[in-house]
C-alpha atoms as a PDB file:
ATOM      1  CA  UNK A   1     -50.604  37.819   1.972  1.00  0.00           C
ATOM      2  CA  UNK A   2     -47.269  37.634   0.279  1.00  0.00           C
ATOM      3  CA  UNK A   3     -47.493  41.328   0.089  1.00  0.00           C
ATOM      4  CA  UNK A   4     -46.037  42.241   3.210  1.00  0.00           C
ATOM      5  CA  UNK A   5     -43.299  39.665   3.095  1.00  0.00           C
ATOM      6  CA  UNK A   6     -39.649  40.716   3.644  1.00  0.00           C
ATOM      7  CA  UNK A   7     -36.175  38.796   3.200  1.00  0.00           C
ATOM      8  CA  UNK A   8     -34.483  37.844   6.553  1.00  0.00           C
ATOM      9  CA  UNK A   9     -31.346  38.266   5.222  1.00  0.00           C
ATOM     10  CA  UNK A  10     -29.637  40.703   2.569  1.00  0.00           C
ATOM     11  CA  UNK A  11     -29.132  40.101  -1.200  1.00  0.00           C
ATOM     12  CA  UNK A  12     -25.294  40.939  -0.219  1.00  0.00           C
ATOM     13  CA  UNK A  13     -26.032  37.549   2.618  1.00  0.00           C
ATOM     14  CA  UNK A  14     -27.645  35.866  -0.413  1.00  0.00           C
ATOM     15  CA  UNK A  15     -24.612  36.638  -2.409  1.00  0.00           C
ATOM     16  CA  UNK A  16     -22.159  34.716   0.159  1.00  0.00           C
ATOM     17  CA  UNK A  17     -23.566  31.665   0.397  1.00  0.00           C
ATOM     18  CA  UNK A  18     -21.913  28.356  -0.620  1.00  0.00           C
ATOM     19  CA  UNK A  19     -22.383  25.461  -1.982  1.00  0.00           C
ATOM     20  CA  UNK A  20     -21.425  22.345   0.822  1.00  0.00           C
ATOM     21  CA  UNK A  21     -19.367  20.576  -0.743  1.00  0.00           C
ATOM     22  CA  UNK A  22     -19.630  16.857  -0.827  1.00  0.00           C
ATOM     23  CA  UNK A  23     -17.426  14.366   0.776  1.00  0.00           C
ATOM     24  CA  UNK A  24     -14.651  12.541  -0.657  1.00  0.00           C
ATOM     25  CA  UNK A  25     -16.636   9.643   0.895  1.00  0.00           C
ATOM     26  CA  UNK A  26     -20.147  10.736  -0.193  1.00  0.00           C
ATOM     27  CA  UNK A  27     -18.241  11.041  -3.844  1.00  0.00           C
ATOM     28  CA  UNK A  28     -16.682   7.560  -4.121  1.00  0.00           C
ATOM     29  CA  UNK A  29     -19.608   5.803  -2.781  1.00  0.00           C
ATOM     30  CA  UNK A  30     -21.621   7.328  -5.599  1.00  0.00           C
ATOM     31  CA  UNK A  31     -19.446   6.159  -8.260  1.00  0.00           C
ATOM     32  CA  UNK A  32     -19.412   2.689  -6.628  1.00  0.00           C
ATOM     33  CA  UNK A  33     -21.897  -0.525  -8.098  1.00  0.00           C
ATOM     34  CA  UNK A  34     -25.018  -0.392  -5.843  1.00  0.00           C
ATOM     35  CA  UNK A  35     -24.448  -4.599  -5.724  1.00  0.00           C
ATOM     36  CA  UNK A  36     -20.803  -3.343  -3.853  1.00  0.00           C
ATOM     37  CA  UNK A  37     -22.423  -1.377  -1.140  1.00  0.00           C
ATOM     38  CA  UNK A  38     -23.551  -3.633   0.951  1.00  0.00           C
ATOM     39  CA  UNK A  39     -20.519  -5.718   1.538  1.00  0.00           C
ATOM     40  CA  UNK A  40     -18.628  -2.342   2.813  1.00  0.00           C
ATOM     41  CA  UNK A  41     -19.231  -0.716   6.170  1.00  0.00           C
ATOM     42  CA  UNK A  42     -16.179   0.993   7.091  1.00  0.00           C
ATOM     43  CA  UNK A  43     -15.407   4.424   6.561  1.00  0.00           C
ATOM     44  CA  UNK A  44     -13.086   5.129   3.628  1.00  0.00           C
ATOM     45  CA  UNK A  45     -11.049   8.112   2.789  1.00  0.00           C
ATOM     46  CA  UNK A  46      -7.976   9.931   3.886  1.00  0.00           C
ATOM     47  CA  UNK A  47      -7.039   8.351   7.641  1.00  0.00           C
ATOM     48  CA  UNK A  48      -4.611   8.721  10.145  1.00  0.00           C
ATOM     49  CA  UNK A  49      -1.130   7.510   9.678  1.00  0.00           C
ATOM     50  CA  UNK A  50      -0.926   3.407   9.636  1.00  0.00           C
ATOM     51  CA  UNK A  51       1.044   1.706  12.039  1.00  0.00           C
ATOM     52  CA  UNK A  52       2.496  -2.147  11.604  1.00  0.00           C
ATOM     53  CA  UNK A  53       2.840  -4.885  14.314  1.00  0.00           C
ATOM     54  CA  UNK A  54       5.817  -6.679  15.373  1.00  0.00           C
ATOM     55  CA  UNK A  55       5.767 -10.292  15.191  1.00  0.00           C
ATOM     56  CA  UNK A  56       7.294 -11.228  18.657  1.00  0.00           C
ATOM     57  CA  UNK A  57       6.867  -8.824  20.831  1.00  0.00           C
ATOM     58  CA  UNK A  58       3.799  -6.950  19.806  1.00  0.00           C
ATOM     59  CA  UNK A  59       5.022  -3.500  19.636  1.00  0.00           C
ATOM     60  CA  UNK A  60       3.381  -1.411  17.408  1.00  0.00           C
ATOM     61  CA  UNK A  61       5.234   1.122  15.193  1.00  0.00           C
ATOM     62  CA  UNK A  62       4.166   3.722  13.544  1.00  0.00           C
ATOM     63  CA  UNK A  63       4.578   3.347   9.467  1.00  0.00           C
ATOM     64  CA  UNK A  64       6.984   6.824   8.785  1.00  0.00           C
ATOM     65  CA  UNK A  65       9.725   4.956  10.852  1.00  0.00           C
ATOM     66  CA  UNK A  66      10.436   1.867   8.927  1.00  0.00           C
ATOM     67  CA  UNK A  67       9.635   3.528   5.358  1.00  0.00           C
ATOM     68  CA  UNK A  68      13.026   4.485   2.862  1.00  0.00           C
ATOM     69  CA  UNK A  69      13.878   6.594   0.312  1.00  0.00           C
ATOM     70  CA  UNK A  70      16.155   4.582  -2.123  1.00  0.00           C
ATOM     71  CA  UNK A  71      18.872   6.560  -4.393  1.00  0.00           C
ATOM     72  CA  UNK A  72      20.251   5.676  -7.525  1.00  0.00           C
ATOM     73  CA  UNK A  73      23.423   8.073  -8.965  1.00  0.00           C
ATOM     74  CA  UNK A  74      21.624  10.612  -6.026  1.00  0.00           C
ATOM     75  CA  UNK A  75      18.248  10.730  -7.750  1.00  0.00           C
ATOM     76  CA  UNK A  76      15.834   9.783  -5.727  1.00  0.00           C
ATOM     77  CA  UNK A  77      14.250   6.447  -7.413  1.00  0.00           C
ATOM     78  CA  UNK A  78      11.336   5.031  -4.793  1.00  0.00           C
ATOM     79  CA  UNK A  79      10.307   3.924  -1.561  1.00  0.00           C
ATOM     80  CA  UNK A  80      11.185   0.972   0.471  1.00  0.00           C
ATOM     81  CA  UNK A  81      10.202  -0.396   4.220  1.00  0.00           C
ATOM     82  CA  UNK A  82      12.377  -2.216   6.526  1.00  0.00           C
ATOM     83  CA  UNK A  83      10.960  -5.347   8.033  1.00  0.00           C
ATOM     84  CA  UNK A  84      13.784  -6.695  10.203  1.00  0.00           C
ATOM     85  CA  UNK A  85      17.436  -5.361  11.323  1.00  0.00           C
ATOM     86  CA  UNK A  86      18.604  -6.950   8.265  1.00  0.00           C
ATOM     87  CA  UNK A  87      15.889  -6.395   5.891  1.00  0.00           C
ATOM     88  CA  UNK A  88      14.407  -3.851   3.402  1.00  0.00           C
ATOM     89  CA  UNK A  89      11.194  -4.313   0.711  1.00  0.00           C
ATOM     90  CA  UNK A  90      10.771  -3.006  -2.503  1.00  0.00           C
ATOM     91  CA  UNK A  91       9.485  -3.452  -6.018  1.00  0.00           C
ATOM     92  CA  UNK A  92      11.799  -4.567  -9.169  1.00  0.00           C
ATOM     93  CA  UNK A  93      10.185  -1.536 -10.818  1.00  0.00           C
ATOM     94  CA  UNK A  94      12.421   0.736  -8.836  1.00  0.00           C
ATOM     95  CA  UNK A  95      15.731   0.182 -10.412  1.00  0.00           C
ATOM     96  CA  UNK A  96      16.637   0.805 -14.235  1.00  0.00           C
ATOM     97  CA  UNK A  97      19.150  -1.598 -14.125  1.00  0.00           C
ATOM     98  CA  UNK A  98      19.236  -5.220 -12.751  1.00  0.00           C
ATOM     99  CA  UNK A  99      23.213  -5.352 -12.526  1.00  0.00           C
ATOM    100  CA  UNK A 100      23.179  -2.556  -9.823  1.00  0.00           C
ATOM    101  CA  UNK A 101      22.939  -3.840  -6.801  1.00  0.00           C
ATOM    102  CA  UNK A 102      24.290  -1.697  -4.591  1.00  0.00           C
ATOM    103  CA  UNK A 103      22.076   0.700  -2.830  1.00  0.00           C
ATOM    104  CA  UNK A 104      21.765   3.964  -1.030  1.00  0.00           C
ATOM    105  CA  UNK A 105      18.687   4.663   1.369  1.00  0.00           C
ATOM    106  CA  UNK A 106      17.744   7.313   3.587  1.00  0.00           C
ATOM    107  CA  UNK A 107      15.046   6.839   6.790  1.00  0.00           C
ATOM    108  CA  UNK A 108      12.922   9.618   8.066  1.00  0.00           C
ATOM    109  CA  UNK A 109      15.449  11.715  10.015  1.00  0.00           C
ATOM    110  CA  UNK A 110      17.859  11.599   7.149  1.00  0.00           C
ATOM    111  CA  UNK A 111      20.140   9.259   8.483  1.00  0.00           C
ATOM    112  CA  UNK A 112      21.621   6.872   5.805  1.00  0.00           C
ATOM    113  CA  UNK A 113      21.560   3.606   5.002  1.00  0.00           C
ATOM    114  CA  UNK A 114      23.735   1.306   2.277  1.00  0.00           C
ATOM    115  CA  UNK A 115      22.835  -2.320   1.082  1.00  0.00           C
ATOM    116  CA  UNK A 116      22.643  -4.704  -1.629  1.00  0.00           C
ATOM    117  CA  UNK A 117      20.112  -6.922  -3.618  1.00  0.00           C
ATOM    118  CA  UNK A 118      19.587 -10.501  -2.913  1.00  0.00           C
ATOM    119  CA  UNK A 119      17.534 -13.195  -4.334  1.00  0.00           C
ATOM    120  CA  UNK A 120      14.235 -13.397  -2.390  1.00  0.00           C
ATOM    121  CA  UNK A 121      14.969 -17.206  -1.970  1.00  0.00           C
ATOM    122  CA  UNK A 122      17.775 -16.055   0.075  1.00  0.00           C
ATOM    123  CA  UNK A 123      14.970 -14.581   3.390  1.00  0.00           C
ATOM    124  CA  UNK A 124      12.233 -15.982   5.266  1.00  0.00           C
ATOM    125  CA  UNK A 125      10.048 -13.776   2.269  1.00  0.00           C
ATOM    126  CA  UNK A 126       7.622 -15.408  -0.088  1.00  0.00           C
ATOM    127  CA  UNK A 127       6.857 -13.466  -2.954  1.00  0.00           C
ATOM    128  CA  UNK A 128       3.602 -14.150  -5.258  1.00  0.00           C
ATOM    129  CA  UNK A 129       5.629 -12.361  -7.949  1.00  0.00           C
ATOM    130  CA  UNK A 130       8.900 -11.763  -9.047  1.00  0.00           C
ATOM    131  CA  UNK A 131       8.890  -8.181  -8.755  1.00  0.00           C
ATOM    132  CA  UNK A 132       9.469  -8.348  -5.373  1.00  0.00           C
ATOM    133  CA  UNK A 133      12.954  -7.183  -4.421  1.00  0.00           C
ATOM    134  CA  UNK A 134      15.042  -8.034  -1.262  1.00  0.00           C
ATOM    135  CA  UNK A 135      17.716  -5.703   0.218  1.00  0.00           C
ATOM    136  CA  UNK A 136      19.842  -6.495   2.752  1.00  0.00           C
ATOM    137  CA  UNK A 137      21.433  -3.955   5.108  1.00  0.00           C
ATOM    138  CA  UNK A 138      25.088  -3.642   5.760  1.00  0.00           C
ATOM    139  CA  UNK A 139      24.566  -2.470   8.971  1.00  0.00           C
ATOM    140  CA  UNK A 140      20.997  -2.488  11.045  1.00  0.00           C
ATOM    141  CA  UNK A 141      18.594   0.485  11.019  1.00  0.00           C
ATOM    142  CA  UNK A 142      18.780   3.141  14.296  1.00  0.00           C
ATOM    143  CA  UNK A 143      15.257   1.931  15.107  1.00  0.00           C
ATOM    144  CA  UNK A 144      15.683  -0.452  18.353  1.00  0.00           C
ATOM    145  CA  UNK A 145      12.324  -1.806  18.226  1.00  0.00           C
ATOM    146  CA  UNK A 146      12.938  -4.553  15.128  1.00  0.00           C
ATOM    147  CA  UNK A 147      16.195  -5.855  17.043  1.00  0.00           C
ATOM    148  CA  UNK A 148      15.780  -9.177  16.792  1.00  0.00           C
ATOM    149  CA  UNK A 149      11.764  -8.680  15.489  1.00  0.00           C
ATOM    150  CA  UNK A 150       9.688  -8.919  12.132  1.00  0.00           C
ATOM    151  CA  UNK A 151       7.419  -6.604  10.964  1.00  0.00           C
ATOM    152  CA  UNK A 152       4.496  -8.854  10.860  1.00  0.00           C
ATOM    153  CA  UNK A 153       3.419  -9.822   7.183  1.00  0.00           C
ATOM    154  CA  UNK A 154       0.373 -11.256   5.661  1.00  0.00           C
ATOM    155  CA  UNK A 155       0.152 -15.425   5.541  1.00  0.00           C
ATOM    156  CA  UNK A 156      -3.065 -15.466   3.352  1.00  0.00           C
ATOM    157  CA  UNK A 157      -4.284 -13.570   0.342  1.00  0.00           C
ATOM    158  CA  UNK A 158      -6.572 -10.567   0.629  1.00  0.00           C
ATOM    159  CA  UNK A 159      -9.852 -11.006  -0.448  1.00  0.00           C
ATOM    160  CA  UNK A 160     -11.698  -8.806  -2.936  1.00  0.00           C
ATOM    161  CA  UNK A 161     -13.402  -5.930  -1.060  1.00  0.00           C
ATOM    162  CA  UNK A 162     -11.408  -6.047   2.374  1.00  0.00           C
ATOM    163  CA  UNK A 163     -10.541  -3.056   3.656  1.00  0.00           C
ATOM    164  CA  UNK A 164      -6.858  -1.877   3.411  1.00  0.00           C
ATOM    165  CA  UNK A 165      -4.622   1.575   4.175  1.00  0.00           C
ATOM    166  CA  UNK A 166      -3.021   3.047   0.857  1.00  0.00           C
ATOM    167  CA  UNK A 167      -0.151   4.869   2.557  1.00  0.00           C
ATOM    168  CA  UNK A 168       1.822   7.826   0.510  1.00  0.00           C
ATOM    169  CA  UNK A 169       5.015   9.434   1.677  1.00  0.00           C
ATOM    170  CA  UNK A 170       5.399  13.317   0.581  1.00  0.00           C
ATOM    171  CA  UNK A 171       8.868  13.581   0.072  1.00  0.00           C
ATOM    172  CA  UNK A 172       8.406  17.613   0.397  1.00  0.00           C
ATOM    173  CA  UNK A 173       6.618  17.063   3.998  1.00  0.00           C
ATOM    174  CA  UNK A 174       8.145  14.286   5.308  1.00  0.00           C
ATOM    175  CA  UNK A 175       4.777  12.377   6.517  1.00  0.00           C
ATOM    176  CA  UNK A 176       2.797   9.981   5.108  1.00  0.00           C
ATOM    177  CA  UNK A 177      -0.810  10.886   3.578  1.00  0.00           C
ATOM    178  CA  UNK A 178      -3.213   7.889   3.831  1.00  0.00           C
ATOM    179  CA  UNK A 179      -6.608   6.378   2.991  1.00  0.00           C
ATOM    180  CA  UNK A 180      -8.459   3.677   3.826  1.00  0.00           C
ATOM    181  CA  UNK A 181      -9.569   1.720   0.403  1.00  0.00           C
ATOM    182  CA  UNK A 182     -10.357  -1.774  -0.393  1.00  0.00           C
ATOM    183  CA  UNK A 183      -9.512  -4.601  -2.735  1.00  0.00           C
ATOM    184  CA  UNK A 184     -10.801  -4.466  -5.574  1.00  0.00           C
ATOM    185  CA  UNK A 185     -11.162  -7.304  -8.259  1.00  0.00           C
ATOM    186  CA  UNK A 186      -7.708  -7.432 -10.258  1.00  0.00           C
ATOM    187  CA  UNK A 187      -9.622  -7.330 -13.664  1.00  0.00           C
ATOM    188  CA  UNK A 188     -11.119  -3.817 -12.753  1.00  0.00           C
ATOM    189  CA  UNK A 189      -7.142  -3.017 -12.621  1.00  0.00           C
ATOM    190  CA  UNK A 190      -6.683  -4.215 -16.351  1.00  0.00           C
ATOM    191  CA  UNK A 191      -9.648  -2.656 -17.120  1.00  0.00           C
ATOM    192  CA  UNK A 192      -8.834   1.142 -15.938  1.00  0.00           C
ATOM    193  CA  UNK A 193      -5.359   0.461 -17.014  1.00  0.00           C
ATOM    194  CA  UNK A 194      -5.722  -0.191 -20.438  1.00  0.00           C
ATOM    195  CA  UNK A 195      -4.403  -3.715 -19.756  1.00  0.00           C
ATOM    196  CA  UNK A 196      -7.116  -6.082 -21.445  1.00  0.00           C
ATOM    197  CA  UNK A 197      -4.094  -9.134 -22.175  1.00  0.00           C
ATOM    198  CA  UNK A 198      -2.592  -8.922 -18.643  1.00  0.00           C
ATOM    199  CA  UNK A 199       0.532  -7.605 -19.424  1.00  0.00           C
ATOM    200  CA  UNK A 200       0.981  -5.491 -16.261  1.00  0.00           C
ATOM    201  CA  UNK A 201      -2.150  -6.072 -14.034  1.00  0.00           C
ATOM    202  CA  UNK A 202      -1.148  -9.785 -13.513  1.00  0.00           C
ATOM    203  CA  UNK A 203      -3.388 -12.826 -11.470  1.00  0.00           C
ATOM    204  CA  UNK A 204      -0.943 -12.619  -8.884  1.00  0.00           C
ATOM    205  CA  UNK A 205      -1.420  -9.041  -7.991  1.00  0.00           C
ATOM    206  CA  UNK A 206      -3.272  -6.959  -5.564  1.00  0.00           C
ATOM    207  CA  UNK A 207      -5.458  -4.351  -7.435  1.00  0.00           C
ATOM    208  CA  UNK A 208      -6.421  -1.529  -4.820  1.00  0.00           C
ATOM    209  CA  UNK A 209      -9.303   1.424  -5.333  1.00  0.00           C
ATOM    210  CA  UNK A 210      -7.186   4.706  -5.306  1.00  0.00           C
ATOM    211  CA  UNK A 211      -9.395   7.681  -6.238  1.00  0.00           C
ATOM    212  CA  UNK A 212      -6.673  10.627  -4.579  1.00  0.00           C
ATOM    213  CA  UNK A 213      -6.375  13.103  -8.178  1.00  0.00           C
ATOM    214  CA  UNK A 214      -3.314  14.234  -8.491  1.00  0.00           C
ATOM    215  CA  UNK A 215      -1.981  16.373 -11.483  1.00  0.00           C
ATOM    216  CA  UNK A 216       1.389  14.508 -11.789  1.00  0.00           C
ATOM    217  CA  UNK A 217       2.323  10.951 -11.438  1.00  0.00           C
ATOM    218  CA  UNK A 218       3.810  10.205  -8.024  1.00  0.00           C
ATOM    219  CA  UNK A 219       6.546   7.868  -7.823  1.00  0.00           C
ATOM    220  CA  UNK A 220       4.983   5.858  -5.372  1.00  0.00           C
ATOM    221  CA  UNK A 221       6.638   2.789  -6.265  1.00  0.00           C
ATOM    222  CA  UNK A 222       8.072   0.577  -3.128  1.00  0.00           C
ATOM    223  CA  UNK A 223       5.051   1.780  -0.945  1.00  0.00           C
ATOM    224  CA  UNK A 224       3.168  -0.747   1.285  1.00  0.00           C
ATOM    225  CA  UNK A 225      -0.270  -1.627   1.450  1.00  0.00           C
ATOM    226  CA  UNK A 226      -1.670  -2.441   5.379  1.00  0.00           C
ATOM    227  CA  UNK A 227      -4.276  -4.594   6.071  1.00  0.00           C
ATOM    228  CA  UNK A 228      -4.687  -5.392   9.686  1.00  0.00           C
ATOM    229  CA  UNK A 229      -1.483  -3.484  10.810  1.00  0.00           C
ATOM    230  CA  UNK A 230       0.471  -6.136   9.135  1.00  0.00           C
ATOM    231  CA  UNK A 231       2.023  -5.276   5.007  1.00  0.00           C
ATOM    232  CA  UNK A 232       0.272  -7.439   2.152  1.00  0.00           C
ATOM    233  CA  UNK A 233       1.534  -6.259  -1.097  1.00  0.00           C
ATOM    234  CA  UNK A 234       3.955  -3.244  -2.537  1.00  0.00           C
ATOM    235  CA  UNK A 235       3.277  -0.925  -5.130  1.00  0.00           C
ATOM    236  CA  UNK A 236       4.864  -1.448  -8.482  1.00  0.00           C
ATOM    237  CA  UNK A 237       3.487   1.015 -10.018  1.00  0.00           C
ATOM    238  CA  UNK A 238       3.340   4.719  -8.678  1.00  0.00           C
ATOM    239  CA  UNK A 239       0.052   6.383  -8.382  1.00  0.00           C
ATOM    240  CA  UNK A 240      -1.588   8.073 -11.535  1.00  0.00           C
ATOM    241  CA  UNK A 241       1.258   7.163 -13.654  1.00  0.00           C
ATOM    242  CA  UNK A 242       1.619   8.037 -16.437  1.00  0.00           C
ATOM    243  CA  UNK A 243      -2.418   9.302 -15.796  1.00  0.00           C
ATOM    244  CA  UNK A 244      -5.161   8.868 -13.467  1.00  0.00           C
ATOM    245  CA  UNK A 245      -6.438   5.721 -13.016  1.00  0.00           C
ATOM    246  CA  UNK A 246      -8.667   5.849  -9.584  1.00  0.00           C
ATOM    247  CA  UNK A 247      -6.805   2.005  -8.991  1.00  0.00           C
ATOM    248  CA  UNK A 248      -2.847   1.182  -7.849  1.00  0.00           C
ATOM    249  CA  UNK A 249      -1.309  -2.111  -8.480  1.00  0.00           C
ATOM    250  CA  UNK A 250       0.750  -3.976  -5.863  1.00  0.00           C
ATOM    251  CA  UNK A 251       2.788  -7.084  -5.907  1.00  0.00           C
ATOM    252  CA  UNK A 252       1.577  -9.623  -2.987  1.00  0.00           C
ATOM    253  CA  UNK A 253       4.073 -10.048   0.094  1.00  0.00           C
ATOM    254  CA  UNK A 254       3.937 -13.000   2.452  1.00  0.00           C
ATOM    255  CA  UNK A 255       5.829 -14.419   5.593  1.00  0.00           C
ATOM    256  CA  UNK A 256       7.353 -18.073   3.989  1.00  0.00           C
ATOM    257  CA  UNK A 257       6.788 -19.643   7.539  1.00  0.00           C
ATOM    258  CA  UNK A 258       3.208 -18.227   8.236  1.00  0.00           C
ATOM    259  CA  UNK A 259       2.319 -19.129   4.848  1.00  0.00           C
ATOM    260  CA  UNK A 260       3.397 -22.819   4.636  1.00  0.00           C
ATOM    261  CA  UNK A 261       1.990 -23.212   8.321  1.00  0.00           C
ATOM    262  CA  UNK A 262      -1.426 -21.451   7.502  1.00  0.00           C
ATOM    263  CA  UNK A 263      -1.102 -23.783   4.555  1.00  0.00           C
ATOM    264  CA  UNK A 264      -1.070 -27.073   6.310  1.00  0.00           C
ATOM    265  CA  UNK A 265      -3.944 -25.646   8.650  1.00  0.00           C
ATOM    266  CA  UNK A 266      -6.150 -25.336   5.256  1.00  0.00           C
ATOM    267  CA  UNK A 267      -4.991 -28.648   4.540  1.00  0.00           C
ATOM    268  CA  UNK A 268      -5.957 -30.286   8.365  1.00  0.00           C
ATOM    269  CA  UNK A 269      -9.118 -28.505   7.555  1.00  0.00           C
ATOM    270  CA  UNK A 270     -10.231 -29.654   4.352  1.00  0.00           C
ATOM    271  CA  UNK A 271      -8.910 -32.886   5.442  1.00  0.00           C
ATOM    272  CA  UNK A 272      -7.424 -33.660   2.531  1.00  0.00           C
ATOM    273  CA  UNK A 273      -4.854 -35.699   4.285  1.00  0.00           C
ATOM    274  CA  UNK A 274      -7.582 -38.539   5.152  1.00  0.00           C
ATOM    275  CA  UNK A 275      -8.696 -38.559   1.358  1.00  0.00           C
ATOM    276  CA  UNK A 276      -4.931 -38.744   0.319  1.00  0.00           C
ATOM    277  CA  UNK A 277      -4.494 -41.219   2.605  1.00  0.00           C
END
């Protein structure tokens, strides 16, 4: 019976064929703790390009116009975002030397931008570390749309396993590559890194799940992590560096007012106030 069989197709046909090759999604999930699974159901991988939310009037702006380049001596150093007319973000990681303040920036279309530290204590920022650097602009930003506005910041700590954007600006493209990750637990951070007495991967930090290989470390310190179209944390530590880790580290970022409000609300809540008084 199997005499008379024949190939429908050539060896040469044979030859060509492929192997599919499996998803960057398909590949993380399989690497991930089968208790982990069921608490995620969005899709993760590379995504579209994030955009953040104003806090009065709602707009909503895509990320690549509010991100920096920050110069020091005309090397490029890191990334930064602005967050109001007067305002840009960035980690203390950047800069090799605390007693230079002044600083050189450049947005998207190349235009420039000059400014100076200042004490986070000095903005309506709360940081949950003091990493967390504060530069104010000497003159505002050619982007109309944060006249007068905020870029709308987290007022409550992520949770472990929510679902945030990992943007990366390519210097050499001028866009932003991004994924959609989640949280992870910060000791999983100490863990891959190396870190077992908390010397870098600290309580107060956001430890994200970053499995992009790249051969070199990028210097992706400054960059913002979205949850919710609003910015929860900054990277303080580049991505891969000094080698891969499949994790980045970020420094939390909060809105002072939105915080101490969503504070009391806990509070009301709880009602602690009756037991205190």
């Amino acid at each position: 019976m199997l005499g008379s069989y024949k190939a429908q197709h050539s060896p040469k046909t044979q030859m060509d064929y492929k192997r599919r090759r499996t998803s960057e999604v398909q590949e993380e999930q399989m690497d991930e703790p089968a208790e982990d699974m069921p608490k995620r159901k969005a899709r993760y991988g590379t995504s579209k390009e994030p955009v953040v939310m104003l806090t009065k009037s709602g707009l909503k702006v895509p990320l690549h116009e509010l991100m920096v380049r920050i110069y020091q001596q005309n090397q490029y150093a890191c990334m930064g975002t602005v967050i109001s007319e007067k305002l840009v973000v960035t980690a203390d990681t950047c800069f090799e030397s605390a007693a230079n303040d002044v600083v050189t920036m450049k947005m998207f279309d190349n235009s420039v931008l000059d400014g100076h530290r200042i004490p986070i204590n000095r903005t309506y920022l709360k940081g949950a570390d003091p990493l967390l650097t504060t530069i104010e602009l000497t003159s505002p930003p050619k982007i109309y749309k944060v006249f007068g506005d905020t870029v709308k910041l987290c007022s409550a700590e992520l949770e472990n396993y929510e679902s945030v954007e990992l943007p990366l600006w390519i210097r050499s493209r001028h866009s932003i590559h991004s994924q959609i990750s989640y949280v992870l637990p910060i000791q999983e951070c100490r863990h891959r890194m190396k870190d077992p007495n908390a010397h870098v991967a600290i309580s107060t930090m956001i430890c994200a799940k970053n499995m992009k290989y790249t051969s070199h470390c990028q210097l992706a310190i400054g960059n913002p992590l979205i949850h919710a179209e609003k910015i929860c944390g900054i990277n303080v530590a580049g991505h891969n560096c000094p080698t891969f880790t499949g994790v980045d580290l970020y420094i939390r970022i909060y809105d002072a007012l939105d915080f101490s409000i969503r504070g009391m609300e806990i509070i009301k809540n709880s009602r602690i106030e009756d037991t205190i008084l």
